[in-house]
C-alpha atoms as a PDB file:
ATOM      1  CA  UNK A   1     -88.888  20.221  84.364  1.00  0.00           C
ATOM      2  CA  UNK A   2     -92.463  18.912  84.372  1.00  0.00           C
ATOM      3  CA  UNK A   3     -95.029  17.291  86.593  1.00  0.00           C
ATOM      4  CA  UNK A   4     -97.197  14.512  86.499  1.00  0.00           C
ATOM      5  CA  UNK A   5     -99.182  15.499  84.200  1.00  0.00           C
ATOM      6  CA  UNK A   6     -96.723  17.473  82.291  1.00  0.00           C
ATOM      7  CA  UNK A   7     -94.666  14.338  81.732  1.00  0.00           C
ATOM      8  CA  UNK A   8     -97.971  12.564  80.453  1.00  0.00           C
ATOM      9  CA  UNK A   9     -98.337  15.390  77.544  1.00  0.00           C
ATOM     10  CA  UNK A  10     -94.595  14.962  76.945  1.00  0.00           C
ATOM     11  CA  UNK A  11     -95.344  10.901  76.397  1.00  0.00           C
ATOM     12  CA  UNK A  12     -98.036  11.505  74.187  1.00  0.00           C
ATOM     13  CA  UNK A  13     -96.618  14.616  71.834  1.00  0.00           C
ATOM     14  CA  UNK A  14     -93.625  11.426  71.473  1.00  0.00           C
ATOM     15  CA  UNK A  15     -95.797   8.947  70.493  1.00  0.00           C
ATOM     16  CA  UNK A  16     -97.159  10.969  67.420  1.00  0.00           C
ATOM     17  CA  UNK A  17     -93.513  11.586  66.211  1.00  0.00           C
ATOM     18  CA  UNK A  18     -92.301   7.951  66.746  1.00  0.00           C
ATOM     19  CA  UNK A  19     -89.444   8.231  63.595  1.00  0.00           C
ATOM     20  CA  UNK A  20     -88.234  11.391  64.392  1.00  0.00           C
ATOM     21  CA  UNK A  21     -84.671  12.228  65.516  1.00  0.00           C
ATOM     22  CA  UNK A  22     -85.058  13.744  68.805  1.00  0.00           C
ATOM     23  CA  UNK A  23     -83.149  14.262  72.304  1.00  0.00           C
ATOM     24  CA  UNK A  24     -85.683  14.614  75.280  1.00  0.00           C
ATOM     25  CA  UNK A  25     -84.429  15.560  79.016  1.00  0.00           C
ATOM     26  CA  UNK A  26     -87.311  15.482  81.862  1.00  0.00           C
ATOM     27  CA  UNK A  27     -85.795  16.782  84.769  1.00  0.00           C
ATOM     28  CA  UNK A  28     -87.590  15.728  88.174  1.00  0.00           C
ATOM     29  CA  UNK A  29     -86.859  18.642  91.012  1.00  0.00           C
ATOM     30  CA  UNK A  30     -88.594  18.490  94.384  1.00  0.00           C
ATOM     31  CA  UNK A  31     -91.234  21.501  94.168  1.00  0.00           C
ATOM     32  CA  UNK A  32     -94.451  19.960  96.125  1.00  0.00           C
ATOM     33  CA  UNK A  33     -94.687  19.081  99.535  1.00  0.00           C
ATOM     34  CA  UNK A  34     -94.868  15.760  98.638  1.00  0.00           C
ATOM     35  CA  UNK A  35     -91.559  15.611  96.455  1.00  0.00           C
ATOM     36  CA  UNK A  36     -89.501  14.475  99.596  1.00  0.00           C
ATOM     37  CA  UNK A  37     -87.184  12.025  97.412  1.00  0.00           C
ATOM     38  CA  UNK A  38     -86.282  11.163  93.414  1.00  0.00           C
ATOM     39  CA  UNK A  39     -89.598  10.301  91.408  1.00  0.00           C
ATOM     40  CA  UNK A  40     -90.370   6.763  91.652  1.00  0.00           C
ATOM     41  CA  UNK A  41     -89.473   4.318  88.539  1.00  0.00           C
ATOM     42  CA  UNK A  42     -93.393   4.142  88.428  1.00  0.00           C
ATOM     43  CA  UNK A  43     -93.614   8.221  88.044  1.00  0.00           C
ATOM     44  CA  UNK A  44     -90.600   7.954  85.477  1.00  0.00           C
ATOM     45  CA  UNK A  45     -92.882   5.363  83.144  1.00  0.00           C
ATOM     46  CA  UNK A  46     -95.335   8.486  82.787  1.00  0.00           C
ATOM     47  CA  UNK A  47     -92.476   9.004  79.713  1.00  0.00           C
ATOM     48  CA  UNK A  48     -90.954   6.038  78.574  1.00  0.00           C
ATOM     49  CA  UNK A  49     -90.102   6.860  74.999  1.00  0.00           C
ATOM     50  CA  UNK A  50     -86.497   5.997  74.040  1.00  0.00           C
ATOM     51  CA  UNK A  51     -85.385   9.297  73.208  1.00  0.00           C
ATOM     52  CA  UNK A  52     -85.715   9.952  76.419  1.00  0.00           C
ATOM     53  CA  UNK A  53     -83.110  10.607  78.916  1.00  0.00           C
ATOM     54  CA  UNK A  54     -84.399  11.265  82.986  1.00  0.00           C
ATOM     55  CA  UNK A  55     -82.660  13.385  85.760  1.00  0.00           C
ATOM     56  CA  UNK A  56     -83.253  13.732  89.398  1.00  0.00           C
ATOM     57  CA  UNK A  57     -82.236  17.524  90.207  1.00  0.00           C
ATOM     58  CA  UNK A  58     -82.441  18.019  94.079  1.00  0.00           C
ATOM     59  CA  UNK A  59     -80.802  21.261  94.577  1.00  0.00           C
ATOM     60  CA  UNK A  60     -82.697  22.950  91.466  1.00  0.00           C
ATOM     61  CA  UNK A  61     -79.387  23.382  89.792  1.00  0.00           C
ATOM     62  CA  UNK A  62     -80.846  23.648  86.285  1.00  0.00           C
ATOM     63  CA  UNK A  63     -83.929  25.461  87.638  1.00  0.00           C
ATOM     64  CA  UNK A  64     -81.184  27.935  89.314  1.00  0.00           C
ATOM     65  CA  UNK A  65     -78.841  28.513  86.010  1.00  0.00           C
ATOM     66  CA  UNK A  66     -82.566  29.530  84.186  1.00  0.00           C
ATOM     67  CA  UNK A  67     -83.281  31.999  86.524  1.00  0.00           C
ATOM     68  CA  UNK A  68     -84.556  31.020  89.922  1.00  0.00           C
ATOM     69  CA  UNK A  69     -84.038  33.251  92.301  1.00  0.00           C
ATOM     70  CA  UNK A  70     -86.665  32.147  95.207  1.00  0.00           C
ATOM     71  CA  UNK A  71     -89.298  30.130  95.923  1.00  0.00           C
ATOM     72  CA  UNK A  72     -91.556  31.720  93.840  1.00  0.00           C
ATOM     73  CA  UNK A  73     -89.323  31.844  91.085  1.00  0.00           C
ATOM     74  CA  UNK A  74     -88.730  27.884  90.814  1.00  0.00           C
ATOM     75  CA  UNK A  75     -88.912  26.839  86.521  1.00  0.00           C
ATOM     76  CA  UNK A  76     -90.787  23.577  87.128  1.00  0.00           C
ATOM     77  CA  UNK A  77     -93.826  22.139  84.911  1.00  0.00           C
ATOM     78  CA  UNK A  78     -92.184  24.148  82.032  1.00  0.00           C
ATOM     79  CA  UNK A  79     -91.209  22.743  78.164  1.00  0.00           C
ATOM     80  CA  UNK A  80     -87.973  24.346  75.751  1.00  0.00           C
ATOM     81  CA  UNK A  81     -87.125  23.440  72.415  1.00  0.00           C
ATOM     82  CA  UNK A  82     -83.553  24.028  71.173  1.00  0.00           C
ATOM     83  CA  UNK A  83     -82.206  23.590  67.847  1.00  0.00           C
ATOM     84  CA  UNK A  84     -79.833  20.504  67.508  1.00  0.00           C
ATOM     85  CA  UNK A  85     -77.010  23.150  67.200  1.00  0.00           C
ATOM     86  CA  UNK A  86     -77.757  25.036  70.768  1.00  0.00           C
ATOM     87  CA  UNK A  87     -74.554  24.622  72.913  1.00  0.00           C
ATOM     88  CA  UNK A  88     -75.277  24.683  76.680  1.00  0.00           C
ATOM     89  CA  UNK A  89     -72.895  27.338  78.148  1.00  0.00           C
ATOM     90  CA  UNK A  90     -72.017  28.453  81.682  1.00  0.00           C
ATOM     91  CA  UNK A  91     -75.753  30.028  80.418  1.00  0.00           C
ATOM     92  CA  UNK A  92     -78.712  27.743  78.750  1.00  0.00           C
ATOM     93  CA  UNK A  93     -78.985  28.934  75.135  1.00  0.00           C
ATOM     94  CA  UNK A  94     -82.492  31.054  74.263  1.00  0.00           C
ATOM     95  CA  UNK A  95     -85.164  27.648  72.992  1.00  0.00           C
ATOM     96  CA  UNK A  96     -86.416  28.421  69.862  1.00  0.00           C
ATOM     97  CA  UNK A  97     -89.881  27.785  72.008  1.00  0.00           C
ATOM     98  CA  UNK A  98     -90.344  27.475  75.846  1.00  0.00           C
ATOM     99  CA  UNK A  99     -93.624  27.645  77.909  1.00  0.00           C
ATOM    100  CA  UNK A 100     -95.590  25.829  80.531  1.00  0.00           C
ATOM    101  CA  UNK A 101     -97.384  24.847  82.321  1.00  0.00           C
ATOM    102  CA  UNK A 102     -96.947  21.615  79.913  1.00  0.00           C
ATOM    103  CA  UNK A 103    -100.558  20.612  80.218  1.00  0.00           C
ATOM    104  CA  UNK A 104    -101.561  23.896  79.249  1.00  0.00           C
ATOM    105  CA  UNK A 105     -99.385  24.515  76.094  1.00  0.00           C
ATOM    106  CA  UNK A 106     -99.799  20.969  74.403  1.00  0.00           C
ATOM    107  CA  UNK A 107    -101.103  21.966  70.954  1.00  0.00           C
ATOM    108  CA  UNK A 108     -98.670  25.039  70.956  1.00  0.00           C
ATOM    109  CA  UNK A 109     -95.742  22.517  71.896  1.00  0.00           C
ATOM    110  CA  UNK A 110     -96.645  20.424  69.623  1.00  0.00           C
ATOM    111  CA  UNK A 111     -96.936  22.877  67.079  1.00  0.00           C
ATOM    112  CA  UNK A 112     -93.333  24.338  67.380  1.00  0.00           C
ATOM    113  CA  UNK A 113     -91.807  20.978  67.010  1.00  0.00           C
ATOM    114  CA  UNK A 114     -93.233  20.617  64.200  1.00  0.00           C
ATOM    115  CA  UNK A 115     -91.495  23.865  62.513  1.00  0.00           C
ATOM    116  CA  UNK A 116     -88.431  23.152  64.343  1.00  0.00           C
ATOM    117  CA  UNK A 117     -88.125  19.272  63.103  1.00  0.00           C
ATOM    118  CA  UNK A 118     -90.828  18.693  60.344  1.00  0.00           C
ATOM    119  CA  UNK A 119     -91.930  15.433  60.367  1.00  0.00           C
ATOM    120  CA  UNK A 120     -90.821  13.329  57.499  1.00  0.00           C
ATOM    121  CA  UNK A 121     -93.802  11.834  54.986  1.00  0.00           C
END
């Protein structure tokens, strides 16, 4: 669940690890005032690498199964990595790394997929 500018640093972490075998989820939940309807197909270019797959979560269903509990407890503009074995349950499984906001935690993103999926030389 990122924003704007989140799903910018997504794009650009993807583009510097172009062979690697990866599953990416952005999920778009209205938070903002001005998040009145699904992100445009414009908005959803912000991350148009392959691997990725785009959802439009209205009732913060996802946001609610990680812990939301009120408005001030929304998980939005947030990154998780899970191992290609985690099995989402009735619970999400614990990411191997998970922080946010995604502007904010680029290099350490970054970093973290690189010791979960090495890139190959």
């Amino acid at each position: 669940m990122i924003c704007l500018q989140g799903a910018s640093a997504v794009q650009r972490v993807l583009e510097g690890r172009r062979g690697d075998n990866l599953r990416v989820f952005v999920v778009w939940e209205p938070v903002l005032p001005t998040d009145w309807s699904s992100p445009s197909t414009f908005t959803m270019r912000r991350v148009s690498d392959s691997r990725v797959q785009q959802y439009w979560d209205k009732g913060h269903l996802l946001s609610k199964t990680m812990g939301e509990h009120d408005r001030s407890s929304i998980v939005w503009d947030w990154v998780g990595i899970y191992s290609g074995e985690a099995v989402w349950t009735e619970q999400p499984p614990k990411p191997i790394f998970e922080n946010g906001p995604v502007v904010h935690v680029v290099a350490a993103f970054t970093n973290a997929l690189e010791r979960a999926a090495p890139t190959k030389n």
